[in-house]
Protein backbone atom coordinates (compact mmCIF):
# COMPACT_ATOMS: atom_id res chain seq x y z
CA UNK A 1 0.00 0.00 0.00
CA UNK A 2 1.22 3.64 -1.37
CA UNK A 3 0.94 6.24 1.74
CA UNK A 4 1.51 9.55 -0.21
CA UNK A 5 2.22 11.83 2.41
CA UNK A 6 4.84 14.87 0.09
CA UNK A 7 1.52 16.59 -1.21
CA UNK A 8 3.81 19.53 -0.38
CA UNK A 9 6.19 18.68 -3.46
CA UNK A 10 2.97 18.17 -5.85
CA UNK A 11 -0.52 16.77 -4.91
CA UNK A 12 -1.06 12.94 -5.72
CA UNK A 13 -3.60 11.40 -6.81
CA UNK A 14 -5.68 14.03 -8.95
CA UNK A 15 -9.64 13.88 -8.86
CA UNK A 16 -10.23 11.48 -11.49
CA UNK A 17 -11.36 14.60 -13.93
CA UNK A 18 -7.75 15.89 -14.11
CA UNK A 19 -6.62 12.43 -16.33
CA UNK A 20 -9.97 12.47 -17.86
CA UNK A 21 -9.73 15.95 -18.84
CA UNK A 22 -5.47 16.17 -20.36
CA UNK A 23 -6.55 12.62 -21.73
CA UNK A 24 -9.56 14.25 -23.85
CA UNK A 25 -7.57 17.34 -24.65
CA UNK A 26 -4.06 15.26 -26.27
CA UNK A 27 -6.41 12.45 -27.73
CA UNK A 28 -9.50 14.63 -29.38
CA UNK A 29 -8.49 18.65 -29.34
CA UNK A 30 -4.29 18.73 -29.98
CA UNK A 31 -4.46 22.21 -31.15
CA UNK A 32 -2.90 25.10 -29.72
CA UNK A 33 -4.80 27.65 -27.91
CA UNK A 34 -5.41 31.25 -29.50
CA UNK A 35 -3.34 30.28 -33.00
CA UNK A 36 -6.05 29.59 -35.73
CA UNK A 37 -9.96 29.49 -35.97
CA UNK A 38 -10.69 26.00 -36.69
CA UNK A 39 -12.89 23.98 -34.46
CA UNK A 40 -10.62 22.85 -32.24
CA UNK A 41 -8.38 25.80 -32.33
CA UNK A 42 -11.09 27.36 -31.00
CA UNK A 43 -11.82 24.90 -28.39
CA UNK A 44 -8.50 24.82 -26.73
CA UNK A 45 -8.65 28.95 -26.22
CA UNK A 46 -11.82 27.64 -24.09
CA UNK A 47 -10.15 25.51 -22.35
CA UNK A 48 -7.31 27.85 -21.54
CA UNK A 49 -10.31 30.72 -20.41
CA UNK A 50 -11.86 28.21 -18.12
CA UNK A 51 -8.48 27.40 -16.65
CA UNK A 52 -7.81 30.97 -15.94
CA UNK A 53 -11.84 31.52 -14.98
CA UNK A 54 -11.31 28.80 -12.24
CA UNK A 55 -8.07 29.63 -10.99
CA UNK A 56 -9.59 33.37 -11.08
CA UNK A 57 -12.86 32.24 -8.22
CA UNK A 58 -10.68 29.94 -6.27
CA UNK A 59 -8.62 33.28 -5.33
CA UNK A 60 -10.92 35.46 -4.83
CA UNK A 61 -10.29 37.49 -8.09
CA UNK A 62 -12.66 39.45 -9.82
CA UNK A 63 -10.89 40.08 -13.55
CA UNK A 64 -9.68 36.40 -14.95
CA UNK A 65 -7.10 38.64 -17.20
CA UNK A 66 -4.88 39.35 -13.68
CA UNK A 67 -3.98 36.06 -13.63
CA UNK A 68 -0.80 35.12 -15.96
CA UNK A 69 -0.05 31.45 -16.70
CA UNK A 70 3.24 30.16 -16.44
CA UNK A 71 5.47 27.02 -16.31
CA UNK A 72 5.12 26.86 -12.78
CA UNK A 73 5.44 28.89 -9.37
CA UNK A 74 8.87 29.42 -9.59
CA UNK A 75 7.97 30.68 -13.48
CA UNK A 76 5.49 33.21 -11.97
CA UNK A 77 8.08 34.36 -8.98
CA UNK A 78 11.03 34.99 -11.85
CA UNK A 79 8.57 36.89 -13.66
CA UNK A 80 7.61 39.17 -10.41
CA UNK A 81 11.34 39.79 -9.27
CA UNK A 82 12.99 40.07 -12.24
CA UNK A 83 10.42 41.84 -14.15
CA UNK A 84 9.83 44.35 -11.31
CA UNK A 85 13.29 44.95 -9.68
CA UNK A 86 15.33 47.84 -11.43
CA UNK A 87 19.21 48.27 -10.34
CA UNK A 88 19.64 49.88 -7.00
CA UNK A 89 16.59 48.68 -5.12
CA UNK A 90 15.73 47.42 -1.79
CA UNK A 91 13.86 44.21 -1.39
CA UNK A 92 12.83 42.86 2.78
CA UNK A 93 12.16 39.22 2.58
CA UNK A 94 11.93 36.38 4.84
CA UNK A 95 14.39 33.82 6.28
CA UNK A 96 11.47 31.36 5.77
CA UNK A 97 11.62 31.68 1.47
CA UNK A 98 11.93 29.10 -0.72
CA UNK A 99 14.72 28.86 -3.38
CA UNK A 100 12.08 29.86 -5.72
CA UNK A 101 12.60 33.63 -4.25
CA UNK A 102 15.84 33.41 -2.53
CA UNK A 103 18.01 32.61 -6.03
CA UNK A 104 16.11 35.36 -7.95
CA UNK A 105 16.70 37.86 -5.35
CA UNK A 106 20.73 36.60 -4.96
CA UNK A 107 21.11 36.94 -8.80
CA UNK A 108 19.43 40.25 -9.13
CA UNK A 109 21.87 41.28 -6.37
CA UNK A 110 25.03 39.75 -8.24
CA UNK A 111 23.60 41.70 -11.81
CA UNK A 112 21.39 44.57 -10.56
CA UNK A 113 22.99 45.53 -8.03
CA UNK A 114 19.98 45.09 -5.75
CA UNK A 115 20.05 44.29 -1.97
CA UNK A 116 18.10 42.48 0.17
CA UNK A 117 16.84 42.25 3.94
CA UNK A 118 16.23 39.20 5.19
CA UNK A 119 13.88 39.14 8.50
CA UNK A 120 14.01 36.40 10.86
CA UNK A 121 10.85 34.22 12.62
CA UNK A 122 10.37 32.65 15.62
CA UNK A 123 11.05 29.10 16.29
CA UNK A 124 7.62 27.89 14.85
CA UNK A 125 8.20 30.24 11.87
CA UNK A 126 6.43 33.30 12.11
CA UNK A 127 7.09 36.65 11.10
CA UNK A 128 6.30 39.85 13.22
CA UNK A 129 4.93 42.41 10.62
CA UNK A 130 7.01 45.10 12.39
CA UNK A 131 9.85 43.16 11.76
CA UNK A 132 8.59 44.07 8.35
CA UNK A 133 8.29 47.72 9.08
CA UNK A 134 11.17 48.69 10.91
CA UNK A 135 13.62 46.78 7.40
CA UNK A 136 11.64 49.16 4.89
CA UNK A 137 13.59 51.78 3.56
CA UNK A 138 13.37 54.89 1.21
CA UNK A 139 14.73 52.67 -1.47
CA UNK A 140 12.65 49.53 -0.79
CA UNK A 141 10.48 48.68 -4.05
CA UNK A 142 9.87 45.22 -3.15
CA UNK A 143 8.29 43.21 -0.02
CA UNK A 144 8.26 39.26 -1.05
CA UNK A 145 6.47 36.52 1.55
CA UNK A 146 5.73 33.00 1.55
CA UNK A 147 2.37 32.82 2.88
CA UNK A 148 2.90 29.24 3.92
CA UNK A 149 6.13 27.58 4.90
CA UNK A 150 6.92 24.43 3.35
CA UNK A 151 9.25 23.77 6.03
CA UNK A 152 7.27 24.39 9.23
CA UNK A 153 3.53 24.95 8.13
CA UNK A 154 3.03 28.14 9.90
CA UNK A 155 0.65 30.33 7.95
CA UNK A 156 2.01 34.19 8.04
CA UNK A 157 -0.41 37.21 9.23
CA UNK A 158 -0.64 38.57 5.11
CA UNK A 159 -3.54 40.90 6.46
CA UNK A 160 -1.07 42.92 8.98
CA UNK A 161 1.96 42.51 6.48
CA UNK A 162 -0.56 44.09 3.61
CA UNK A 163 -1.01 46.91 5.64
CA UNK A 164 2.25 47.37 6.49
CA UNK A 165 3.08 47.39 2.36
CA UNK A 166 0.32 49.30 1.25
CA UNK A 167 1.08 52.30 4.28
CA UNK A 168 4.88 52.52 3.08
CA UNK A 169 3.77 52.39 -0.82
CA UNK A 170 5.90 49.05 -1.68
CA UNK A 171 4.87 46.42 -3.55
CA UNK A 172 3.98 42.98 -1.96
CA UNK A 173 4.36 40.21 -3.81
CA UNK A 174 2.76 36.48 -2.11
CA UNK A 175 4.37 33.20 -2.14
CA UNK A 176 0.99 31.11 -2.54
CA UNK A 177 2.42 27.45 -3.05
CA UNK A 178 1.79 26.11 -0.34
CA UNK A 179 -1.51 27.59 0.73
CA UNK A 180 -3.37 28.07 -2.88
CA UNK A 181 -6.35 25.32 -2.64
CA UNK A 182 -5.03 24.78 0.51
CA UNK A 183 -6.62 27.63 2.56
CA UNK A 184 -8.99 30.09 1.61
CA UNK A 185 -7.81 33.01 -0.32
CA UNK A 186 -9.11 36.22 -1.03
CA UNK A 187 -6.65 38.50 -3.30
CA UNK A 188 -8.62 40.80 -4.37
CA UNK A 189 -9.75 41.87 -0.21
CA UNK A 190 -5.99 41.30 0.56
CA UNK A 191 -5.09 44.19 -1.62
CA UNK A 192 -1.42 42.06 -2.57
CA UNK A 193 0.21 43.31 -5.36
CA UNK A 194 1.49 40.00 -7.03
CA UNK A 195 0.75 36.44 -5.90
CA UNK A 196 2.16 33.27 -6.92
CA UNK A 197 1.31 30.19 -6.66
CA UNK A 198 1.57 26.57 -8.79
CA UNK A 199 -0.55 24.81 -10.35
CA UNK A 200 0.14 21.17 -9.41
CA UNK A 201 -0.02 21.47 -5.58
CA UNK A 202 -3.28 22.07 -3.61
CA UNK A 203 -4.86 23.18 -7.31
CA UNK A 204 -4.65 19.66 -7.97
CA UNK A 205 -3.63 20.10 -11.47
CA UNK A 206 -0.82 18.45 -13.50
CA UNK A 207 2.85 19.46 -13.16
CA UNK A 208 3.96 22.56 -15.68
CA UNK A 209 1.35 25.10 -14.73
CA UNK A 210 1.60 28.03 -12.43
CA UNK A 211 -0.48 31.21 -12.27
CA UNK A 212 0.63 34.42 -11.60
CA UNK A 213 -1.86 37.27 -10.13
CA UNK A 214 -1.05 41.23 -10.98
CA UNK A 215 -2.47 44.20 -9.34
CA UNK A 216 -4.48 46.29 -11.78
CA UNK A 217 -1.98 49.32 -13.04
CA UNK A 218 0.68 47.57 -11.70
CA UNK A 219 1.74 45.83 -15.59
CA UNK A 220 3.32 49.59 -16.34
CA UNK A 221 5.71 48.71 -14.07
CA UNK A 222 6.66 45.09 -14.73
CA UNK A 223 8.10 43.76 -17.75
CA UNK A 224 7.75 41.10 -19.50
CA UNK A 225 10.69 38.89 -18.59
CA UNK A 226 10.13 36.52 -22.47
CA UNK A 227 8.60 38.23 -25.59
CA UNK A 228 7.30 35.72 -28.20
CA UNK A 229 4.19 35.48 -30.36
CA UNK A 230 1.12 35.74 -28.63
CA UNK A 231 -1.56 35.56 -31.92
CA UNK A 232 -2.10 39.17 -31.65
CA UNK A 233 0.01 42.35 -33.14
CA UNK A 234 2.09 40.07 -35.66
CA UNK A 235 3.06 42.83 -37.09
CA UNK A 236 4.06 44.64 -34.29
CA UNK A 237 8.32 43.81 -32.59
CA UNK A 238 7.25 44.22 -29.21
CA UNK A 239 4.66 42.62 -26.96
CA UNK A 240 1.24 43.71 -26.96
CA UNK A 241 0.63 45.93 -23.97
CA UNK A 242 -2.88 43.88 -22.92
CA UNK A 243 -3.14 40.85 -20.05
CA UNK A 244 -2.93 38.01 -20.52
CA UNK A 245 -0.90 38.37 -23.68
CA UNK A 246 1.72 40.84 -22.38
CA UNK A 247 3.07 37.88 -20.23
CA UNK A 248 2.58 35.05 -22.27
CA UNK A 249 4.89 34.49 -24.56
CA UNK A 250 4.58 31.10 -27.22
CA UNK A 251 2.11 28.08 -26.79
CA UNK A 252 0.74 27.41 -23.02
CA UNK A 253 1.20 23.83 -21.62
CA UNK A 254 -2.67 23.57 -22.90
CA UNK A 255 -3.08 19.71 -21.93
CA UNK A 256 -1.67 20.67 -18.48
CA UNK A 257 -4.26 23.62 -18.42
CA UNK A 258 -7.16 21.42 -19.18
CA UNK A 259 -6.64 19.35 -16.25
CA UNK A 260 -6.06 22.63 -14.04
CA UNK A 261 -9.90 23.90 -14.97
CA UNK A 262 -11.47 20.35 -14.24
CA UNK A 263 -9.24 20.46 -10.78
CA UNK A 264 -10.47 24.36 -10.06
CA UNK A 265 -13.92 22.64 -10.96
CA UNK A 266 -13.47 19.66 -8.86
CA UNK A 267 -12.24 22.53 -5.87
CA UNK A 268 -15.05 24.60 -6.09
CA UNK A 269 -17.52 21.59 -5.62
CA UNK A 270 -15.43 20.64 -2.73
CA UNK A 271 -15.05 24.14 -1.56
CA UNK A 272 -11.57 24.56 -0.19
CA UNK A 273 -12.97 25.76 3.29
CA UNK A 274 -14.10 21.87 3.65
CA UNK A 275 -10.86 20.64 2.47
CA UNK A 276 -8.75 23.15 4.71
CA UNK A 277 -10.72 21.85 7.70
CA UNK A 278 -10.19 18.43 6.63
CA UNK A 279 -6.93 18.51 6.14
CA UNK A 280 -6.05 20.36 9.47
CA UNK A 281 -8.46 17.59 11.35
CA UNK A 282 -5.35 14.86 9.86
CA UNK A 283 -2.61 16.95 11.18
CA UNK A 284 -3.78 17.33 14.43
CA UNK A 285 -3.67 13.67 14.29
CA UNK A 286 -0.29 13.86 12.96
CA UNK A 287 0.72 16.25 15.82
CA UNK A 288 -0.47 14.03 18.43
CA UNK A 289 0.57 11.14 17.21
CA UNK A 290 3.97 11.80 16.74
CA UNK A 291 4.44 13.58 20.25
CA UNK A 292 3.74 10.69 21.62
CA UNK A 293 6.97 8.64 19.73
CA UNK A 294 10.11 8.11 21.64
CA UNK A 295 13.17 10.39 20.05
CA UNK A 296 10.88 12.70 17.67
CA UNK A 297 10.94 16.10 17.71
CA UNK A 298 8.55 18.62 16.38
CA UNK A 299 9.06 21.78 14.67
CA UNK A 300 6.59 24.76 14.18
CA UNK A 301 3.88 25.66 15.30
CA UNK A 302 0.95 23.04 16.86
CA UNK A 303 -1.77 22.53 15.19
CA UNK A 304 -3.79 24.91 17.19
CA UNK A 305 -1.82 27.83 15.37
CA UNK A 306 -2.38 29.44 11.90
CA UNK A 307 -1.15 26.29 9.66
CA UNK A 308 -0.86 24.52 6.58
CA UNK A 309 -1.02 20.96 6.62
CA UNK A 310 2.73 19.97 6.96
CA UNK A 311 4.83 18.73 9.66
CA UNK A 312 8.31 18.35 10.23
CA UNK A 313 10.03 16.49 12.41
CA UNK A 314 13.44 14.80 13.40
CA UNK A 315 14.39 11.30 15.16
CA UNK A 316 17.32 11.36 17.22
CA UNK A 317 20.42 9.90 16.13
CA UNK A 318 18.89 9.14 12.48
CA UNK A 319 19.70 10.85 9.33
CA UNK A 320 16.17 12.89 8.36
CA UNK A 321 17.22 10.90 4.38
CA UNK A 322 18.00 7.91 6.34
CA UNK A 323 15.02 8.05 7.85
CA UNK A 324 12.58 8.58 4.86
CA UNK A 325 14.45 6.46 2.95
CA UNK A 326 13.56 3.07 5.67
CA UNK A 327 9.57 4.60 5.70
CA UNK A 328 9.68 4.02 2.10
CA UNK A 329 11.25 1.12 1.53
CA UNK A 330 10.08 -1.26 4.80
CA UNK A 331 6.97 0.85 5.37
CA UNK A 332 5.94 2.17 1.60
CA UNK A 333 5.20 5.73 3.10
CA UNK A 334 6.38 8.24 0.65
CA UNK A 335 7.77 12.14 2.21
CA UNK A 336 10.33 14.29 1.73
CA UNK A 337 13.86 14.98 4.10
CA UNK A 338 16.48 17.16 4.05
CA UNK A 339 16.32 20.86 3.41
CA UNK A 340 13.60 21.32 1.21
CA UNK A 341 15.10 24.22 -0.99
CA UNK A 342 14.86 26.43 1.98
CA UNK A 343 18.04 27.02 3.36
CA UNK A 344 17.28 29.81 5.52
CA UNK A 345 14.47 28.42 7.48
CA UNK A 346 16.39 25.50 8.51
CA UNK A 347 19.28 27.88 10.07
CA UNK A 348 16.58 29.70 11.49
CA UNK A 349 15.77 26.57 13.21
CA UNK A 350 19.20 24.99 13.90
CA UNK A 351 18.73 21.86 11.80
CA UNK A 352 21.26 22.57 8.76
CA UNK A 353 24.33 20.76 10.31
CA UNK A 354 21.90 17.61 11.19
CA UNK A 355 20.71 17.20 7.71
CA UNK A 356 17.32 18.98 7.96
CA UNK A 357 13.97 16.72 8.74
CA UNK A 358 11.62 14.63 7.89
CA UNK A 359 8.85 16.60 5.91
CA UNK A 360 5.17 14.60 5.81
CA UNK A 361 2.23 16.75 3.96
CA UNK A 362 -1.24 15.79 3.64
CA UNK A 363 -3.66 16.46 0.94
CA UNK A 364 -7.14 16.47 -0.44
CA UNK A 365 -7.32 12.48 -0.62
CA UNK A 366 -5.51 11.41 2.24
CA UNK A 367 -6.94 9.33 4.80
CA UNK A 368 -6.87 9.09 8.69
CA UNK A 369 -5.93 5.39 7.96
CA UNK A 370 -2.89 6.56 5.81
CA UNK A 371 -2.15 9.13 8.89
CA UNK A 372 -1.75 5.86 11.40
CA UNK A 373 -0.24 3.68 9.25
CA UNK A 374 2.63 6.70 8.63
CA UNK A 375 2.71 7.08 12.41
CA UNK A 376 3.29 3.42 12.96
CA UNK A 377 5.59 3.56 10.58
CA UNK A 378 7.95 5.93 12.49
CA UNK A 379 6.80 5.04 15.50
CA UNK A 380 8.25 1.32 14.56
CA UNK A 381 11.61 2.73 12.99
CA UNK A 382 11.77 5.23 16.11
CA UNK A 383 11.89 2.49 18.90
CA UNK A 384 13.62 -0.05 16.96
């Protein structure tokens, strides 16, 4: 038996619409989206509208042209830093980023001669927004969050941070990976600037696809980072000023965006409130469960905090890899260890020299039964 628990990396299984829906689209449509006006030509621009229509009411935005498709999150977060940041300015960040932010921000340092301010969390991973407050500076253009962390869980106060943004005039721009389909969103009411966010994680759609949302007024400002044809303007050497286009450069991953609007579908039947609840039901079992194991310790915050549903932990004298490595093999329960692309967090939390931890992340489908048999699992390798 397969005991998915790195929903965190990319959601597994899809609702059964997702395959049905790329399967349909590569067998019976094939064409690309917004290129000709045949039949099917025409077909696949639908599919790419209800893709962006879906993504559009899980976030809680109001204009479906905000939102930007792209290879994946880290595709939307290159095209927010680098197409925002001019040489010179000031970007405040987290210690709790993901690669996907920290490496844009170090090369735009090394080429643009922009710096950055890194702010620190406590040790369940939360930032203070005045932490926030007090790193802004006259030359600050940019403030960049991760809403979730994939290391600890902890869900960050966006509300407080918005304000803090929106009172010093800087733009905000939202890590959403790990909290899109996860937990409720509202962009529009959170007034962020830019949000990011895949589309293979809790949007239960297929790998290649993430969305990227941006502010009304605020594509003046942010260049595109590839120009390309779009189907509109031929004539015309630059690219065409209007959204989606102005950011969408060559042929979408179409098949992959047909199974994103039958997951957004599948979502909004569910209703991501339901799911949220559900999933934060299976990591308090998690939590419990693994307090009560010889050797493990816990990192973030308890599932009585703002959280997403991951948890990290560590087993004394066992390698985290080690570790994941024996739940797999002996145990067939499938996570991620070591560092998870976020160096910073783990300094923040001490466990860089030991290797990182042992990362388990539930989704949509997973079961209280998969939850004990994963606890077992440990709990046998643990005492052992």
């Amino acid at each position: 038996m397969r005991v998915y628990l790195d929903n965190a990396a990319t959601s597994w299984p899809k609702p059964e619409a997702v395959y049905a829906a790329v399967d349909r689209y590569q067998r019976v449509v094939g064409a690309a989206a917004g290129r000709s006006g045949y039949r099917e030509a025409g077909e696949a621009q639908r599919v790419v509208d209800a893709a962006r229509r879906g993504c559009a009411a899980l976030l809680g935005v109001v204009d479906p042209s905000r939102l930007v498709f792209g290879a994946n999150g880290t595709d939307a977060l290159n095209l927010a830093i680098h197409g925002l940041l001019r040489s010179g300015d000031h970007v405040v960040t987290t210690v709790c980023e993901h690669n996907s932010v920290l490496r844009p921000l170090a090369e735009a340092g090394r080429t643009r001669n922009v710096t950055v301010t890194y702010v620190g969390c406590d040790g369940a991973g939360y930032i203070d927004p005045h932490d926030i407050q007090r790193a802004l500076t006259p030359r600050t253009r940019l403030v960049a969050i991760t809403h979730a962390s994939n290391v600890t869980g902890a869900i960050q106060p966006l509300e407080a941070i918005a304000r803090v943004a929106r009172t010093a005039q800087v733009t905000l721009l939202v890590d959403a990976a790990q909290s899109a389909g996860h937990v409720p969103l509202d962009i529009d009411a959170l007034e962020a600037d830019l949000v990011a966010t895949s589309g293979h994680k809790g949007l239960l759609g297929p790998l290649g696809t993430g969305v990227l949302y941006i502010r009304s007024g605020l594509e003046g400002l942010l260049k595109p980072t590839r120009q390309g044809g779009t189907g509109l303007n031929s004539t015309v050497d630059a690219q065409p000023d209007q959204l989606p286009e102005r950011y969408e450069a060559g042929n979408l991953n179409t098949p992959a965006l047909a199974g994103l609007a039958a997951s957004t579908e599948f979502l909004a039947e569910q209703t991501v409130d339901a799911i949220a609840e559900r999933e934060l039901m299976l990591v308090a079992r998690l939590w419990e469960g693994l307090s009560d194991i010889p050797g493990v310790r816990l990192y973030g915050p308890s599932d009585e905090q703002p959280r997403a549903a991951v948890v990290s932990f560590r087993v004394e004298g066992y390698d985290p890899q080690d570790f994941a490595a024996a739940l797999d093999s002996s145990f067939g329960v499938q996570c991620r260890a070591g560092l998870h692309c976020a160096p910073r967090m783990h300094a923040a939390l001490g466990t860089v020299a030991q290797g990182g931890l042992v990362r388990l992340s539930c989704g949509w489908a997973t079961t209280a039964a998969e939850v004990d048999k994963a606890l077992e699992a440990i709990a046998a390798i643990a005492t052992a």
